[in-house]
Protein backbone atom coordinates (compact mmCIF):
# COMPACT_ATOMS: atom_id res chain seq x y z
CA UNK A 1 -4.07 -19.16 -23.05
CA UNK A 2 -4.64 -22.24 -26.01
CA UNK A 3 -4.58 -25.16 -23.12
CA UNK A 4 -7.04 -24.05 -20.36
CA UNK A 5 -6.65 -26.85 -18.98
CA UNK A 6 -2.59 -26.08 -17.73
CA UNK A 7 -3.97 -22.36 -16.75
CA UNK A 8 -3.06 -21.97 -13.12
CA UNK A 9 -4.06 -19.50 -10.31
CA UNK A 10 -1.93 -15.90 -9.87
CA UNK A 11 -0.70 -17.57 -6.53
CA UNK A 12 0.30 -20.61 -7.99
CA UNK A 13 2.26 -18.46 -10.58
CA UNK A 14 3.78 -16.08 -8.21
CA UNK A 15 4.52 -19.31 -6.65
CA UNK A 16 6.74 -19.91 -9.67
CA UNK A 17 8.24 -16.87 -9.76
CA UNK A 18 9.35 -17.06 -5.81
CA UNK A 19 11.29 -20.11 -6.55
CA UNK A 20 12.89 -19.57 -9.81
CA UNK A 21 16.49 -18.99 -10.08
CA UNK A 22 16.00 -17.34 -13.17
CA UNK A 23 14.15 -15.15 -15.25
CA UNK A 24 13.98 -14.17 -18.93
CA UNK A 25 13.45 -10.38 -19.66
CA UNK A 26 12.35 -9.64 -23.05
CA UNK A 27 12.37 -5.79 -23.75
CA UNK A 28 11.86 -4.07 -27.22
CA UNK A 29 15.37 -2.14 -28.58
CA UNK A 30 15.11 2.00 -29.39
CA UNK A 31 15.15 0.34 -32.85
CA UNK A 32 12.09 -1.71 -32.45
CA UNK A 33 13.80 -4.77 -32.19
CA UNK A 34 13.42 -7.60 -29.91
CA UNK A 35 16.30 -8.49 -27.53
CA UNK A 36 15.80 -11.00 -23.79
CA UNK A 37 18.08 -11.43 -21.13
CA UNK A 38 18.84 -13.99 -18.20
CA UNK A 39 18.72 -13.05 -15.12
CA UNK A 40 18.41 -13.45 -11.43
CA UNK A 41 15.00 -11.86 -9.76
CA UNK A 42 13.38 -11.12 -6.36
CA UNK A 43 9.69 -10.55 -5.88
CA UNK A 44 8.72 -7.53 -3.50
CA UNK A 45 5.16 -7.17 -3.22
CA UNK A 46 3.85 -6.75 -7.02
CA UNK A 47 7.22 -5.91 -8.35
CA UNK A 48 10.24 -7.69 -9.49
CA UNK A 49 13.19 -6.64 -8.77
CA UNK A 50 17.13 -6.90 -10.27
CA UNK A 51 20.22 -5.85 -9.62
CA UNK A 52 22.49 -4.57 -13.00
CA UNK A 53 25.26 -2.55 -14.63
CA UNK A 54 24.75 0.99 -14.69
CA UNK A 55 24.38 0.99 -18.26
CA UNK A 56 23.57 -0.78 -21.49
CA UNK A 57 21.62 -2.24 -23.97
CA UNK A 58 18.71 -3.64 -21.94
CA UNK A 59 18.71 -0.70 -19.98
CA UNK A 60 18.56 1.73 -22.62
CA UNK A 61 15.39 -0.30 -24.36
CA UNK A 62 13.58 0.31 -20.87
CA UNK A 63 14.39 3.35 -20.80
CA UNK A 64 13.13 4.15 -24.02
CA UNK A 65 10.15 1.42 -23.33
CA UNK A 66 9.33 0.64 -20.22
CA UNK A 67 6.56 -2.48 -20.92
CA UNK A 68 8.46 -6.10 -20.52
CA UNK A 69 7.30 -9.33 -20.98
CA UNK A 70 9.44 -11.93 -17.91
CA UNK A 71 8.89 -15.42 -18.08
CA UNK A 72 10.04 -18.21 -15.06
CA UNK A 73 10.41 -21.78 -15.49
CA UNK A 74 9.99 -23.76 -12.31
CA UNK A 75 9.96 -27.38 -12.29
CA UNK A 76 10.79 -29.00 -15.64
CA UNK A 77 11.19 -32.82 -16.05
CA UNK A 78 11.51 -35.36 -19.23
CA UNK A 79 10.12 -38.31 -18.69
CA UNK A 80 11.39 -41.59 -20.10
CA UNK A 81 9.78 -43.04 -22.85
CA UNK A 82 7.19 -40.28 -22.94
CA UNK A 83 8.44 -37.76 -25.84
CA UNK A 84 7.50 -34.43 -23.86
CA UNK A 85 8.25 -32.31 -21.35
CA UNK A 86 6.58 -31.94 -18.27
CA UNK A 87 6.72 -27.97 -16.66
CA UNK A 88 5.46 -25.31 -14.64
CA UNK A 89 6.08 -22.00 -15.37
CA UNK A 90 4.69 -18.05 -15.11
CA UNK A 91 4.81 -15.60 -17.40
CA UNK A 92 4.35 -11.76 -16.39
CA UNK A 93 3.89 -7.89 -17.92
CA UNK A 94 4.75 -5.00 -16.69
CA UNK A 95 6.33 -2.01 -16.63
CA UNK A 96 10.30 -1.38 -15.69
CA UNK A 97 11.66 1.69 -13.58
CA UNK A 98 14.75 2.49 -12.61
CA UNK A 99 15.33 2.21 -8.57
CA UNK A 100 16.96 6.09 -7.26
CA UNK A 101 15.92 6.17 -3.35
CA UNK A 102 19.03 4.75 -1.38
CA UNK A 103 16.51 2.70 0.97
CA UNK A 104 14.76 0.92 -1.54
CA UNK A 105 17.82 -0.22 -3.31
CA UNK A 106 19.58 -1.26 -0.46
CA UNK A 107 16.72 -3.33 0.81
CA UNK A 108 15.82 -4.87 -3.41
CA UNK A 109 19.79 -5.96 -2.98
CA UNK A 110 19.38 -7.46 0.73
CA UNK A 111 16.14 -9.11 -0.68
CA UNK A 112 18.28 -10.55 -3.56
CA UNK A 113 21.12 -11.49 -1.14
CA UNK A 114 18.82 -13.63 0.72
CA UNK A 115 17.58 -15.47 -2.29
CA UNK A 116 20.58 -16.49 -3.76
CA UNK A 117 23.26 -16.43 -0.79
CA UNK A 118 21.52 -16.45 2.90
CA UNK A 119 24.61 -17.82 3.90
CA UNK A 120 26.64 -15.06 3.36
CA UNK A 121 24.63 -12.25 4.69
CA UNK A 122 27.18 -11.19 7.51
CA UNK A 123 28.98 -9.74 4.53
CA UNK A 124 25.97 -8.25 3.35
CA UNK A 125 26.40 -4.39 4.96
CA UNK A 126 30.41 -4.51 3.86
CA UNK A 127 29.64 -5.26 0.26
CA UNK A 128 26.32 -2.62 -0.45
CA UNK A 129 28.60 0.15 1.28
CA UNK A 130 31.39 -1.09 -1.20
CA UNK A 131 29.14 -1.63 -4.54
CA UNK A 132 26.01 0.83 -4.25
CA UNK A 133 27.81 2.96 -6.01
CA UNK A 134 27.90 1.15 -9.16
CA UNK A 135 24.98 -0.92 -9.26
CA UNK A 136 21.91 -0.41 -10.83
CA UNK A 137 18.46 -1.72 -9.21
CA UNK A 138 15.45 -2.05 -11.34
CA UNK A 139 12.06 -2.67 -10.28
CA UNK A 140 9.28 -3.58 -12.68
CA UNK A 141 5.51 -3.54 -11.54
CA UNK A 142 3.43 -6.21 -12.19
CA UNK A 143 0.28 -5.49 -14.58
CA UNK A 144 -0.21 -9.60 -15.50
CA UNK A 145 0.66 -12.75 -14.09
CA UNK A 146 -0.15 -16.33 -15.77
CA UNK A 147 0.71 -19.46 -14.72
CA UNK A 148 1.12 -22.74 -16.74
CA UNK A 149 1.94 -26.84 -15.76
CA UNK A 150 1.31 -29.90 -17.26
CA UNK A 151 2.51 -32.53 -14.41
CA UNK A 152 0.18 -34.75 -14.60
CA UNK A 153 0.13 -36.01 -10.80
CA UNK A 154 -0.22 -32.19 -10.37
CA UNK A 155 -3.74 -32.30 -12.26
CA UNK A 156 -4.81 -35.07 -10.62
CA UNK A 157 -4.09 -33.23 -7.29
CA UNK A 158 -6.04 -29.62 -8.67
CA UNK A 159 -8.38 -31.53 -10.21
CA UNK A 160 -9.44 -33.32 -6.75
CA UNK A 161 -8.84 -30.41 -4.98
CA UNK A 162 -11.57 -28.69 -6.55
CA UNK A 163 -14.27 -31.15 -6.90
CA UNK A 164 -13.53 -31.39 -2.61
């Protein structure tokens, strides 16, 4: 990392990843080329997990390679009159497997279903039974984690923190 001084802990980044809506999964084509997706992930332990189609193109890159590069963006601010953006965000490797065992998928989805809509789990047992079928699960294991911010109150608090 070029600005040690925004490095942050692995807890601080899987922080990051915990509360970020969305991710950004970068995977390298049977061709060799790059292609990145959106989407919306769950942490499990040291893996990171999503739910998909059953085919296409960024399943067929992991298939074919199974290293991927995610990154997160937590908080993310302009402030007026400054010219810059203050952020926080984690970046992660690792490697991508498709999800086969019925238990494992069913509880990467209810994991999922709690992130995005607690509020709706009463629904949850109707819909898997419905959609298993047809859904893909993917998990990818982490092998790095690196977290990033440049808040400056944050800083001030780390900074304090530390000499404490």
């Amino acid at each position: 990392m070029r600005r040690r001084e925004r490095e942050k802990t692995r807890e601080f980044a899987l922080s990051i990843i915990d509360k970020s809506a969305h991710m950004v999964l970068a995977v390298t084509g049977e061709d060799g080329a790059p292609y990145c997706v959106p989407l919306s992930p769950v942490r499990w332990d040291d893996h990171i997990y999503f739910h998909c189609a059953l085919e296409g193109r960024k399943l067929d890159a992991m298939r074919s390679e199974p290293r991927v590069c995610m990154t997160f963006v937590g908080d993310a601010q302009v402030p007026a009159g400054r010219f810059t953006t203050y952020y926080e965000s984690a970046v992660a490797f690792g490697r991508a497997g498709e999800v086969t065992e019925e238990g494992e998928m069913v509880e990467a989805l209810r994991r999922l279903c709690l992130k995005y809509c607690p509020e709706d789990m009463e629904l949850f047992g109707r819909e898997v039974r419905r959609s298993l079928p047809r859904t893909g699960i993917w998990k990818i294991s982490l092998d790095e984690v690196t977290g990033k911010s440049n808040f400056p109150a944050r800083r001030e608090r780390a900074a304090q923190a530390s000499v404490e």
